[in-house]
C-alpha atoms as a PDB file:
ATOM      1  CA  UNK A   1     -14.190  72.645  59.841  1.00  0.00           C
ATOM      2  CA  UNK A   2     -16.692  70.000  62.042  1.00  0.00           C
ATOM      3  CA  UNK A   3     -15.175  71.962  65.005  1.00  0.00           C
ATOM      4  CA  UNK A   4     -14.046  75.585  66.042  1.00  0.00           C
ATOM      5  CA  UNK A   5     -13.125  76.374  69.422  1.00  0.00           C
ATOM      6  CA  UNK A   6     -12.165  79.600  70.617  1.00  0.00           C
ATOM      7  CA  UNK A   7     -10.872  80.890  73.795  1.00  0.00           C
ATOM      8  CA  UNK A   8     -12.871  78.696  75.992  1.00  0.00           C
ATOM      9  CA  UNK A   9     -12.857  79.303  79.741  1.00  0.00           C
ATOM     10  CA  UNK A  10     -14.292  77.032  82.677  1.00  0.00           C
ATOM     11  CA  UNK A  11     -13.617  77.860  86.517  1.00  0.00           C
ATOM     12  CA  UNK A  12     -15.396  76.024  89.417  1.00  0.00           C
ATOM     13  CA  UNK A  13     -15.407  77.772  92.553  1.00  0.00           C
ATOM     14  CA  UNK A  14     -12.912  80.057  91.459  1.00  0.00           C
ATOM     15  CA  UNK A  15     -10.425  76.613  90.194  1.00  0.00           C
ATOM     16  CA  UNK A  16      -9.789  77.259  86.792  1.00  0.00           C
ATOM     17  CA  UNK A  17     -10.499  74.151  84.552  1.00  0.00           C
ATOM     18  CA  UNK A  18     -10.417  75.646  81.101  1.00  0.00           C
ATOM     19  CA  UNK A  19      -7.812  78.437  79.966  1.00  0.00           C
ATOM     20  CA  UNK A  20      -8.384  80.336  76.939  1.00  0.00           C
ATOM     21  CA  UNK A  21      -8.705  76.338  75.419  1.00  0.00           C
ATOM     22  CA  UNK A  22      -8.719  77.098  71.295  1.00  0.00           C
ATOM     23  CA  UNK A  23      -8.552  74.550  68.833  1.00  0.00           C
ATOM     24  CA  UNK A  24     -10.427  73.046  65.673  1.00  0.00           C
ATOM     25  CA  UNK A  25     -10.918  69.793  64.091  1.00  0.00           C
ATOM     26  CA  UNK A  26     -11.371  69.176  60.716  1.00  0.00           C
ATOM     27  CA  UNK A  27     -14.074  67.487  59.208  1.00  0.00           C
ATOM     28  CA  UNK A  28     -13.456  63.725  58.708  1.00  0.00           C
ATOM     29  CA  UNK A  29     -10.399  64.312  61.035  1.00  0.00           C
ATOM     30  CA  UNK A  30      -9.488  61.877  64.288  1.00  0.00           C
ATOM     31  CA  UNK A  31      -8.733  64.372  67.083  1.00  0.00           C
ATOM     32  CA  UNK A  32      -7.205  63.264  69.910  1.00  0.00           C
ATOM     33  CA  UNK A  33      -7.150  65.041  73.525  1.00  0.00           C
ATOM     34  CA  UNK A  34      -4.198  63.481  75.289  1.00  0.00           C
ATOM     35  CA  UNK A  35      -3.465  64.378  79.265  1.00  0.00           C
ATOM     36  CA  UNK A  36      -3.676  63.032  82.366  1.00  0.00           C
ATOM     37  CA  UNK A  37      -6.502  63.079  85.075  1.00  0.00           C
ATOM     38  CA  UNK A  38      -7.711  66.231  86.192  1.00  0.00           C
ATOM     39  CA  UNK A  39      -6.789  68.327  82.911  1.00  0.00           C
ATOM     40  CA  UNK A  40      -9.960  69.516  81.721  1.00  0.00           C
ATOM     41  CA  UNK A  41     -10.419  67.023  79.117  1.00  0.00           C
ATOM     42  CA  UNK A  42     -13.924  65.979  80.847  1.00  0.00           C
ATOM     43  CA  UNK A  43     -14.730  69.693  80.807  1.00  0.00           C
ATOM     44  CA  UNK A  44     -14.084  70.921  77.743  1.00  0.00           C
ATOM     45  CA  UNK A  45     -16.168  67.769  76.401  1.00  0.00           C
ATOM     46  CA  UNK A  46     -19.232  68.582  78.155  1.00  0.00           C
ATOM     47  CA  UNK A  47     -19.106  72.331  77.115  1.00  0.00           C
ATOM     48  CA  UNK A  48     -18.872  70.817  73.313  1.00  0.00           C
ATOM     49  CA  UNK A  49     -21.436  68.267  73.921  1.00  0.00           C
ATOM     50  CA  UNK A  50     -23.931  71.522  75.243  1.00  0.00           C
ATOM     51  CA  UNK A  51     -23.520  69.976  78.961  1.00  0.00           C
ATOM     52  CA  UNK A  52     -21.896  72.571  80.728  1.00  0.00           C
ATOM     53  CA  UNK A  53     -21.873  76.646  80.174  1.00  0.00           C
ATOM     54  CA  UNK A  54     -18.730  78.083  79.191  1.00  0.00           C
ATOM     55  CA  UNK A  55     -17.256  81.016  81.388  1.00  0.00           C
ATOM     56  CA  UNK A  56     -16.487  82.840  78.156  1.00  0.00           C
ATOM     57  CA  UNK A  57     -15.672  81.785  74.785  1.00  0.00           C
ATOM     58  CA  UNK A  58     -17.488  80.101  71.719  1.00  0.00           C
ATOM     59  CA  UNK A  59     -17.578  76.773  70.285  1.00  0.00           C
ATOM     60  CA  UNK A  60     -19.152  75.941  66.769  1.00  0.00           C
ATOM     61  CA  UNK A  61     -20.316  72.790  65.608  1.00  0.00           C
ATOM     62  CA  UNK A  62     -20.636  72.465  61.979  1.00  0.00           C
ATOM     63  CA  UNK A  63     -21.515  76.098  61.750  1.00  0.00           C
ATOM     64  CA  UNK A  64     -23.732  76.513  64.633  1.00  0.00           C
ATOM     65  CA  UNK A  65     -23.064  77.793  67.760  1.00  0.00           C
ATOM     66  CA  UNK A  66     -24.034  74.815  70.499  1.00  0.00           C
ATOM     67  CA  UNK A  67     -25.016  77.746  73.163  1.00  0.00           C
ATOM     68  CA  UNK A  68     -28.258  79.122  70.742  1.00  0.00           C
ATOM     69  CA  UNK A  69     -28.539  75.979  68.937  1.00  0.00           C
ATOM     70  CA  UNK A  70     -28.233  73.224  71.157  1.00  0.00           C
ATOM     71  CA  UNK A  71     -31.072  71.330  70.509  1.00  0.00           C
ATOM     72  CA  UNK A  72     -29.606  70.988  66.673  1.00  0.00           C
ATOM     73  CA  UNK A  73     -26.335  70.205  67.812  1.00  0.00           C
ATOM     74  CA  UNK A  74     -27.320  67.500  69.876  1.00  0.00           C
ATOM     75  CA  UNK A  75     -28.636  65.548  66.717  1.00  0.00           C
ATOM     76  CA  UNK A  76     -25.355  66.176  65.420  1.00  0.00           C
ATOM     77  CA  UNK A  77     -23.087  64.434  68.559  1.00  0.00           C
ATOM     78  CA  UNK A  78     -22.747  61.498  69.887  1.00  0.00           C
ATOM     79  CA  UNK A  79     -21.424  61.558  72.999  1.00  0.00           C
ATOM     80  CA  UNK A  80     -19.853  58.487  74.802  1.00  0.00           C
ATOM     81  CA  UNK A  81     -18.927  59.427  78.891  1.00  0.00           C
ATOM     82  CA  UNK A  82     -15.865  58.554  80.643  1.00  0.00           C
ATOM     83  CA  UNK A  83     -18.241  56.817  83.027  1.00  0.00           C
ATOM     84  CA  UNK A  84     -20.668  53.764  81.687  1.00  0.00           C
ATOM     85  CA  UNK A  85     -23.861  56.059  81.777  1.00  0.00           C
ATOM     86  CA  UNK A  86     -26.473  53.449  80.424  1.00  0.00           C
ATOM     87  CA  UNK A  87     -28.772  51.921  82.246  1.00  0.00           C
ATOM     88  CA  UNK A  88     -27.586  48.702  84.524  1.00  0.00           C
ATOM     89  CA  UNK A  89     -31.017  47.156  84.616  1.00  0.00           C
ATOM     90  CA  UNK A  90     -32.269  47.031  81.188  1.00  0.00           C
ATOM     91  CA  UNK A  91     -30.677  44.040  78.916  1.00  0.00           C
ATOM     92  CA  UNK A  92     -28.115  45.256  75.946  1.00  0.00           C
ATOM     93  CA  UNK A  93     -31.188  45.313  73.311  1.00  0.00           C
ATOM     94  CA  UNK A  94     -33.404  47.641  75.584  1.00  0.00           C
ATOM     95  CA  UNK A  95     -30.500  50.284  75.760  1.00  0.00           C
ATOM     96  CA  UNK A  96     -30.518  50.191  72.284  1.00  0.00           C
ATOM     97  CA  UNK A  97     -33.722  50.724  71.223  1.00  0.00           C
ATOM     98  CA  UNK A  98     -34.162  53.101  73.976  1.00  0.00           C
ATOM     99  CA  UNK A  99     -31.230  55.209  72.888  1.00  0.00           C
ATOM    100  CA  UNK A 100     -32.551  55.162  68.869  1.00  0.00           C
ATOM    101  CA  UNK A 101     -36.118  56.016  70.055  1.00  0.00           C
ATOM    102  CA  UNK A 102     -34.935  59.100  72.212  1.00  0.00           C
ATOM    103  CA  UNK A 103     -33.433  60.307  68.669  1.00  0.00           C
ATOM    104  CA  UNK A 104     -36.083  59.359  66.405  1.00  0.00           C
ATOM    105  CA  UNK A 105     -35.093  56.713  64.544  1.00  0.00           C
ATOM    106  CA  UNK A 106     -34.983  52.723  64.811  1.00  0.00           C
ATOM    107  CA  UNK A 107     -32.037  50.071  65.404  1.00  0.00           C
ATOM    108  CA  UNK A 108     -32.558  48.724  61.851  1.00  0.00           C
ATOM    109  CA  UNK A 109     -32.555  51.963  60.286  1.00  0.00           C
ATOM    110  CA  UNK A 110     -29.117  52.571  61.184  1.00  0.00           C
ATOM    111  CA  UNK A 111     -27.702  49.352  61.915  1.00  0.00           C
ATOM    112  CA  UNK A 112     -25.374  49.125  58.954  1.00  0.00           C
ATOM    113  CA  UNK A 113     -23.786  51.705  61.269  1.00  0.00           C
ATOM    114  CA  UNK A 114     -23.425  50.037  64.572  1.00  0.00           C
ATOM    115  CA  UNK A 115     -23.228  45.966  62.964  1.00  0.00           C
ATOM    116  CA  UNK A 116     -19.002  46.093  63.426  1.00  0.00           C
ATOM    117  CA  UNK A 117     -19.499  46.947  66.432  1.00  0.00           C
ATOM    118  CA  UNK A 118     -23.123  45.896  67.978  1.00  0.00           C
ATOM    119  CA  UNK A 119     -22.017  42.334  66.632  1.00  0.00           C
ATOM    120  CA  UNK A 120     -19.512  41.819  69.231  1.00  0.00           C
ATOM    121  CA  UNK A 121     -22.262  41.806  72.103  1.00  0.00           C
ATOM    122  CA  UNK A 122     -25.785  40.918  69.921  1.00  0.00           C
ATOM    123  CA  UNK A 123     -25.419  37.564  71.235  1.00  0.00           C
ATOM    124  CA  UNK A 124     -25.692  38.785  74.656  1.00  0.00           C
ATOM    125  CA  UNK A 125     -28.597  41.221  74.022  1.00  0.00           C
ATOM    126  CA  UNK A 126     -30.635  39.987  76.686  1.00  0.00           C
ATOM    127  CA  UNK A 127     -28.659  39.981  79.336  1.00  0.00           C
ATOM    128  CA  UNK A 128     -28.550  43.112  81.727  1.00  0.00           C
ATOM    129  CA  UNK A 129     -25.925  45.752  80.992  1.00  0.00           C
ATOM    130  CA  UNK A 130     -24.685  45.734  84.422  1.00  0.00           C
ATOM    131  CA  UNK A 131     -23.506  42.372  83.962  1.00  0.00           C
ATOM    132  CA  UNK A 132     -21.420  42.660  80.819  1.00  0.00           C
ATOM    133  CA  UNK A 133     -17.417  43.014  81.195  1.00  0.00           C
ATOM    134  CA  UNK A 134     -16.020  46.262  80.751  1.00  0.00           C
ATOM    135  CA  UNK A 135     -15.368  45.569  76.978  1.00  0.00           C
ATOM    136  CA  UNK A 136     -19.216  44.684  76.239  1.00  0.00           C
ATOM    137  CA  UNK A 137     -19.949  47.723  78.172  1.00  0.00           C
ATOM    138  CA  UNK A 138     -17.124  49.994  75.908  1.00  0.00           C
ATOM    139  CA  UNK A 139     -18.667  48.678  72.757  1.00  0.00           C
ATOM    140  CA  UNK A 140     -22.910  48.998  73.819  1.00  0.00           C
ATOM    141  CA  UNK A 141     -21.716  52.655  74.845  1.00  0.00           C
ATOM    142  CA  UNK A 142     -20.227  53.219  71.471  1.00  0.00           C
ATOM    143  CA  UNK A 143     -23.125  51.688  69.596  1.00  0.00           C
ATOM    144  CA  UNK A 144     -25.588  54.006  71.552  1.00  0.00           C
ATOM    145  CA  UNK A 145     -23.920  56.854  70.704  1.00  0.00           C
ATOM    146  CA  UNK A 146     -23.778  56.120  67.502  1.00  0.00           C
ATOM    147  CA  UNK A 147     -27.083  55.001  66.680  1.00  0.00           C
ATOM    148  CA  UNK A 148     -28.826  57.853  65.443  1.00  0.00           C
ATOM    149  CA  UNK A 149     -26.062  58.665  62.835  1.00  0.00           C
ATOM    150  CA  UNK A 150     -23.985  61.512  64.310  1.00  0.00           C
ATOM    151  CA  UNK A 151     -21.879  63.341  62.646  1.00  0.00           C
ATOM    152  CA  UNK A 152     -19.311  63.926  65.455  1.00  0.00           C
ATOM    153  CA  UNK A 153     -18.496  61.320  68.012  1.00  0.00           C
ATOM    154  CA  UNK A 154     -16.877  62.439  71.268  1.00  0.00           C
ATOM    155  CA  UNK A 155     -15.410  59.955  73.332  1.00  0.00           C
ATOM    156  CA  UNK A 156     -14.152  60.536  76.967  1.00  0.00           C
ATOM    157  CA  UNK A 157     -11.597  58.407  77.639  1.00  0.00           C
ATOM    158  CA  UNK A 158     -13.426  55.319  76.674  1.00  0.00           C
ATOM    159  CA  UNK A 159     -10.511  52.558  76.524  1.00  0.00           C
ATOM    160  CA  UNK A 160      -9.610  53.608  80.507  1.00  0.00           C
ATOM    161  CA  UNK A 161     -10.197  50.780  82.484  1.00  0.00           C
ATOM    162  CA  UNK A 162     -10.017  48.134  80.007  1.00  0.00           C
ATOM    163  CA  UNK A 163      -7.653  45.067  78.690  1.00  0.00           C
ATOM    164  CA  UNK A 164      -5.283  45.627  76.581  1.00  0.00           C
ATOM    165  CA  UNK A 165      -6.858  43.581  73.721  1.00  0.00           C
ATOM    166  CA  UNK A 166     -10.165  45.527  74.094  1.00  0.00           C
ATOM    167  CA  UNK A 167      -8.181  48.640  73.965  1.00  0.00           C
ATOM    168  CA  UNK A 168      -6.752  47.951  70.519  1.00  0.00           C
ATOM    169  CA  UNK A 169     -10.328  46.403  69.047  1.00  0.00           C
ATOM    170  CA  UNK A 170     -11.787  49.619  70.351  1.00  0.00           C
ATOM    171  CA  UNK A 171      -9.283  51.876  68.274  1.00  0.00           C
ATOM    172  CA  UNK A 172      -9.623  49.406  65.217  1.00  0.00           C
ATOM    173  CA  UNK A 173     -13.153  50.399  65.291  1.00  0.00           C
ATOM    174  CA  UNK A 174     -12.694  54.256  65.465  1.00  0.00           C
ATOM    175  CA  UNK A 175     -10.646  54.245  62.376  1.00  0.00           C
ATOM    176  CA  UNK A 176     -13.042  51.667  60.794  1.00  0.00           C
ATOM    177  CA  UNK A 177     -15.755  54.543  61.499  1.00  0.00           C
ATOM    178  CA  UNK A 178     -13.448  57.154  60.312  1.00  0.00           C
ATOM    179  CA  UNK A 179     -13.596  55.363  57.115  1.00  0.00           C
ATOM    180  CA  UNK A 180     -17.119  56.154  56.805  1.00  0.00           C
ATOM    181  CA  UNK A 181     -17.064  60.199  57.086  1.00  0.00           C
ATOM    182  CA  UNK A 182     -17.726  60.405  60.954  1.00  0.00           C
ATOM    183  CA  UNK A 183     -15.413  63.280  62.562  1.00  0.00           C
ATOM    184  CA  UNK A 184     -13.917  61.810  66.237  1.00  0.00           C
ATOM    185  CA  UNK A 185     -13.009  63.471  68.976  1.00  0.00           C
ATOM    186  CA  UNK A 186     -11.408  61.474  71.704  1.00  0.00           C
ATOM    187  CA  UNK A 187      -9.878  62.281  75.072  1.00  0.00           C
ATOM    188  CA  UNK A 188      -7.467  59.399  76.822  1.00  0.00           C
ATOM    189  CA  UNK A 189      -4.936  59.700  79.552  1.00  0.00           C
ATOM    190  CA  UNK A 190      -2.605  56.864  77.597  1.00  0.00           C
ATOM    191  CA  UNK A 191       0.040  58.841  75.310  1.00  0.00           C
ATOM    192  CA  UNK A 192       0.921  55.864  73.549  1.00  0.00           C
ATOM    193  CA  UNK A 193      -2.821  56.058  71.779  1.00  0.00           C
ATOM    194  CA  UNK A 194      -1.292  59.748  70.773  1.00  0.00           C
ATOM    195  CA  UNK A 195       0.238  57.828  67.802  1.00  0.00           C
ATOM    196  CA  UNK A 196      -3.419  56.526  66.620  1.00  0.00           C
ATOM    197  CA  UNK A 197      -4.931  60.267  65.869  1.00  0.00           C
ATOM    198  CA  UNK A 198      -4.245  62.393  62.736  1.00  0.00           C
ATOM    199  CA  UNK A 199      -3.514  65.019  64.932  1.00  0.00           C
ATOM    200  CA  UNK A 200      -3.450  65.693  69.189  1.00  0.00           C
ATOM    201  CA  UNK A 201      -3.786  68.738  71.942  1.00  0.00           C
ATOM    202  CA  UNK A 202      -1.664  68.334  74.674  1.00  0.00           C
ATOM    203  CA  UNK A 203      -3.512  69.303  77.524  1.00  0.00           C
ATOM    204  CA  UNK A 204      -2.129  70.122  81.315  1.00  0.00           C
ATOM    205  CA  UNK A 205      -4.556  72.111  84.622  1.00  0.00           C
ATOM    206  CA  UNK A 206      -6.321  73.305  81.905  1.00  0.00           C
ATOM    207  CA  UNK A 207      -3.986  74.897  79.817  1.00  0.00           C
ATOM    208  CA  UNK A 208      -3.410  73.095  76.048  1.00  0.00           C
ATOM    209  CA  UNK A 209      -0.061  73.286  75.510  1.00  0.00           C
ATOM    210  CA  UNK A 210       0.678  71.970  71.964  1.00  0.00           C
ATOM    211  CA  UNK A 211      -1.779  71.196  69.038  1.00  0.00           C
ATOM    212  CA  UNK A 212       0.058  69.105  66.031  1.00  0.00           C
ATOM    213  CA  UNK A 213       0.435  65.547  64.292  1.00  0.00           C
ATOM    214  CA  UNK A 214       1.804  63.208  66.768  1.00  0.00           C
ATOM    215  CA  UNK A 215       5.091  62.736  64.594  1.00  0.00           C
ATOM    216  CA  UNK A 216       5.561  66.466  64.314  1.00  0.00           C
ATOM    217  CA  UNK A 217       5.268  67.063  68.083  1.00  0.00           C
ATOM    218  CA  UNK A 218       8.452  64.596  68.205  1.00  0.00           C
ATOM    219  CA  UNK A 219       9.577  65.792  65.834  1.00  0.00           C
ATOM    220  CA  UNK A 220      10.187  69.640  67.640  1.00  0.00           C
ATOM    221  CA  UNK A 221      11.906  68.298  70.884  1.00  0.00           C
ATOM    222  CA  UNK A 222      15.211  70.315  70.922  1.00  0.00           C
ATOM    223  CA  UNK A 223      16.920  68.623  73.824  1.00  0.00           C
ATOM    224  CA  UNK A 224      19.136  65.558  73.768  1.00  0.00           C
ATOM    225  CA  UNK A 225      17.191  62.624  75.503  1.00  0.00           C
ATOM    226  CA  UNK A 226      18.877  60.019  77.615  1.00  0.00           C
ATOM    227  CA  UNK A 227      17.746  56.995  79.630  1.00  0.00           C
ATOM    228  CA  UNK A 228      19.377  56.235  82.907  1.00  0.00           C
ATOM    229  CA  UNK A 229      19.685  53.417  85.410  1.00  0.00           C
ATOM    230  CA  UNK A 230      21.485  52.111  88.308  1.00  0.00           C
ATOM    231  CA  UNK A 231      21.175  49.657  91.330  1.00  0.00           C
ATOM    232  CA  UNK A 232      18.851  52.747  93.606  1.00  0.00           C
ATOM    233  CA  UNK A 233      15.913  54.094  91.458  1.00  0.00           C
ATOM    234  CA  UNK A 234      14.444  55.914  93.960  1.00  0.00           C
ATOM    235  CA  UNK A 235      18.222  57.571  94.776  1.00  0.00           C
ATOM    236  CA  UNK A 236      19.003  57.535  91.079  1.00  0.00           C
ATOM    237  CA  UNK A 237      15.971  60.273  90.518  1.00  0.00           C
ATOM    238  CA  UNK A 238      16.571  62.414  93.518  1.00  0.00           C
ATOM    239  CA  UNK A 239      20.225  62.923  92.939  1.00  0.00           C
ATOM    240  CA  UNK A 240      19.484  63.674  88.966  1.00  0.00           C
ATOM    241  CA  UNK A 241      16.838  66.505  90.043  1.00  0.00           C
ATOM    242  CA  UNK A 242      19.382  67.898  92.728  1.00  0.00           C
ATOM    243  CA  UNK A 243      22.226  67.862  89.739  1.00  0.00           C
ATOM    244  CA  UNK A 244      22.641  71.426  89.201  1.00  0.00           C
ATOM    245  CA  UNK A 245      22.931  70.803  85.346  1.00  0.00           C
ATOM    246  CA  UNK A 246      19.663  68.751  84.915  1.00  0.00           C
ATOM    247  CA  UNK A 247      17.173  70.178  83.132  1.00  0.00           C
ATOM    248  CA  UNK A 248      14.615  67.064  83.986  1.00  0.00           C
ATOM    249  CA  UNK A 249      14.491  63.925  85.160  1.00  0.00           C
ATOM    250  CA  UNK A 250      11.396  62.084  85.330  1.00  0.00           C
ATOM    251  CA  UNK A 251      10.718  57.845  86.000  1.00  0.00           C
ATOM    252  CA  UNK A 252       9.717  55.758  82.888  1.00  0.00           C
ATOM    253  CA  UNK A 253       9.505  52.375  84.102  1.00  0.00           C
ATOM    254  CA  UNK A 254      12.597  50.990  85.737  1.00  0.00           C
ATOM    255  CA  UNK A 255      14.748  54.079  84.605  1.00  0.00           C
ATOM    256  CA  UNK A 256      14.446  57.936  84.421  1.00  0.00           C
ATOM    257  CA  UNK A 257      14.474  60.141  81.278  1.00  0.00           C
ATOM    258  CA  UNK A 258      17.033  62.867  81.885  1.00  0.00           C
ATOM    259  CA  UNK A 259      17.641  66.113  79.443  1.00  0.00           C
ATOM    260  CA  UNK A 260      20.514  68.728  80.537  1.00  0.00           C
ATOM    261  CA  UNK A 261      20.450  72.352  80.660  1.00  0.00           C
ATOM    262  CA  UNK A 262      23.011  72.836  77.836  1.00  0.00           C
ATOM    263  CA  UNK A 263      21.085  70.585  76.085  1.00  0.00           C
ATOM    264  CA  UNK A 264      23.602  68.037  74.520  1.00  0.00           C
ATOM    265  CA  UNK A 265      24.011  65.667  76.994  1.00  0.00           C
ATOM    266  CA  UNK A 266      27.084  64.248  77.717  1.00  0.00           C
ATOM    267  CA  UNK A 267      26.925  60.567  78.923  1.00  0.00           C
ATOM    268  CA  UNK A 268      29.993  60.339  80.589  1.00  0.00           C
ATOM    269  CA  UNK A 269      29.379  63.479  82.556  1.00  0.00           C
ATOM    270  CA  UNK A 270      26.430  61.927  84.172  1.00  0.00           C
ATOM    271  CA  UNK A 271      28.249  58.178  84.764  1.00  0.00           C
ATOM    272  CA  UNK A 272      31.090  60.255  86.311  1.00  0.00           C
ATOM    273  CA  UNK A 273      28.470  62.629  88.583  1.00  0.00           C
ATOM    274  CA  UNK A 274      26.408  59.205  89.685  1.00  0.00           C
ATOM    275  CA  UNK A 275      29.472  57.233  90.665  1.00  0.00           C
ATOM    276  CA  UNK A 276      30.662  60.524  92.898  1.00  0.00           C
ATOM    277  CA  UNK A 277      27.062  60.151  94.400  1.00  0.00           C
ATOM    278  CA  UNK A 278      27.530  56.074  94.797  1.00  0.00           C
ATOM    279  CA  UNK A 279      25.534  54.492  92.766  1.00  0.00           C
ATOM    280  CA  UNK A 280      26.695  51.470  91.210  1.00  0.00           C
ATOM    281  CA  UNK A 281      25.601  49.286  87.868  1.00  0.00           C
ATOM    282  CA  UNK A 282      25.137  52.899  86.050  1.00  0.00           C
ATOM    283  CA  UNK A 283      23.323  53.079  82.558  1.00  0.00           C
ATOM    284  CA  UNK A 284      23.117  55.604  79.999  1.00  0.00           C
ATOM    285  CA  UNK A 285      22.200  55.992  76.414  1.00  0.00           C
ATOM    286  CA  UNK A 286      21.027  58.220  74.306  1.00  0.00           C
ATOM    287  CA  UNK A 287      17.301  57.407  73.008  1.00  0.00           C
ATOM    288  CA  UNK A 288      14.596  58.630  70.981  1.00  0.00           C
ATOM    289  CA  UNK A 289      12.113  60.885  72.495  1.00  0.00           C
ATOM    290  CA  UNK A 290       8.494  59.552  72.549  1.00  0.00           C
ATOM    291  CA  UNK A 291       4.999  61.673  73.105  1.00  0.00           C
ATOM    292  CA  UNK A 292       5.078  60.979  76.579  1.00  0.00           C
ATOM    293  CA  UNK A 293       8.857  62.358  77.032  1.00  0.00           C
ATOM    294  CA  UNK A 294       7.110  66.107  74.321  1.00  0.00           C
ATOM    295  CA  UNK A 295       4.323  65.933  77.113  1.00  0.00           C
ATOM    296  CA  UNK A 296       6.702  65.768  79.876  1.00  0.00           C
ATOM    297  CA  UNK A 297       8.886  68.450  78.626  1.00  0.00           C
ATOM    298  CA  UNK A 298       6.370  70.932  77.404  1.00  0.00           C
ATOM    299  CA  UNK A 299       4.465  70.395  80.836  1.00  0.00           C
ATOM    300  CA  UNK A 300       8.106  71.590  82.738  1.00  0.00           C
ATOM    301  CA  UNK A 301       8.429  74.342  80.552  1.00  0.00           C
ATOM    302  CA  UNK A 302       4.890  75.573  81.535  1.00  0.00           C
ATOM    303  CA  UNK A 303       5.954  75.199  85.226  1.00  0.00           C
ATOM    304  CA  UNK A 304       8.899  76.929  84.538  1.00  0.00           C
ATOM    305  CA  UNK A 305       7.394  80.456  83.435  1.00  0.00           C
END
């Protein structure tokens, strides 16, 4: 395994950020961390990445324990923050060699590593890194972090905040780096880039609720999914969370996801309850749950207990 972790705890001022957290990747593996703002996903990164002191718990990198050897581990990561970290007021180039001298080694040493990536932006290598778009920024972050070769790259949230278009060159990039042996761990708050990792954690106030391939976590919701709509969203979700035989309702887009308590849901029986309640222009099928809907669900069950 690249990565064990085992029963990890984090609390700030008595919050709890981390709860018994215990997972591993495999070596060679894309690892994703999937879950929205505020789950932990920043936390548990910086305990992995030696930044932050775990409550209680251990975490092994490649064998070695990052608490009493950190200074090894951090040869071994490369670690790319949710925030752009480098600095604004040296050019593109400067970061770079700055980065590769602070871990011993040399832009052409390792740029067979970095040219897919560092090729994007080399034409702009003098200009300041505060000035570059957020998509130059997301790609001279990557190539920092992986100039000095690591053997894990942990990425937090790196495609938030960017274009679509840079979102899906970013991903084409991880898997090109798969490709060449380098174990990635990456945290994002968008569940449709679930479906690019070999396998994801579901994680919710700290608590990691399901650990699987993205296909088999769809694969193990029981319940009956249908998609609803009619001509008062805002009315259409109240009166679906105050039926006493919903299980839940939550908004996706312009209609809600709705599951029953009996678990096969009967279309008509909602139609029939909505027009009693006025709505008008009703709409229901039954459709295929997505990761987002597994998230959903497994994050009411928690609630529920």
């Amino acid at each position: 395994m690249a990565l064990n972790i085992n029963n990890i705890n984090k609390s700030f001022e008595g919050l709890q950020a981390l709860n018994d957290i215990t997972f591993s990747v495999r070596e060679g593996e894309l690892f994703g961390l999937i879950g929205p703002d505020g789950s932990g996903k920043t936390t548990l990164f910086r305990v992995i990445t030696t930044l932050l002191l775990p409550d209680r718990g251990e975490v092994n990198l490649f064998g070695l324990d990052v608490l009493k050897n950190y200074k090894k581990v951090r040869q071994l990561v490369g670690y790319m923050a949710g925030r752009f970290s480098l600095y604004h007021d040296l050019t593109v180039e400067e970061n770079l060699k700055f980065y590769a001298t602070v871990f011993g080694t040399t832009v052409e040493e390792n740029y067979d590593l970095i040219k897919d990536v560092y090729c994007q932006i080399e034409p702009f290598k003098t200009r300041k890194a505060g000035k570059l778009s957020g998509g130059m920024k997301q790609k001279l972050a990557l190539s920092c972090a992986l100039i000095h070769k690591p053997r894990l790259l942990v990425l937090d949230e790196p495609t938030t905040g960017v274009d679509a278009v840079s979102r899906k060159e970013f991903w084409d990039m991880l898997k090109r780096l798969q490709k060449k042996g380098i174990t990635i761990l990456v945290s994002t708050p968008y569940m449709d880039e679930a479906s690019l990792c070999d396998r994801v954690g579901l994680i919710q106030k700290g608590n990691l609720l399901s650990v699987n391939k993205p296909e088999n976590i769809i694969a193990e919701y029981q319940r009956e999914l249908l998609s609803v709509s009619s001509d008062n969203l805002y009315k259409l979700v109240n009166d679906l969370r105050n039926d006493e035989d919903t299980h839940s309702a939550f908004l996706f887009g312009h209609s809600v996801h709705l599951t029953r308590k009996d678990r096969q849901a009967s279309a008509k029986q909602v139609i029939k309850y909505l027009k009693d309640k006025g709505h008008e222009r009703i709409y229901v099928k039954v459709i295929k749950p997505e990761i987002e809907d597994c998230f959903m669900d497994l994050m009411h069950e928690e609630d529920e207990i």
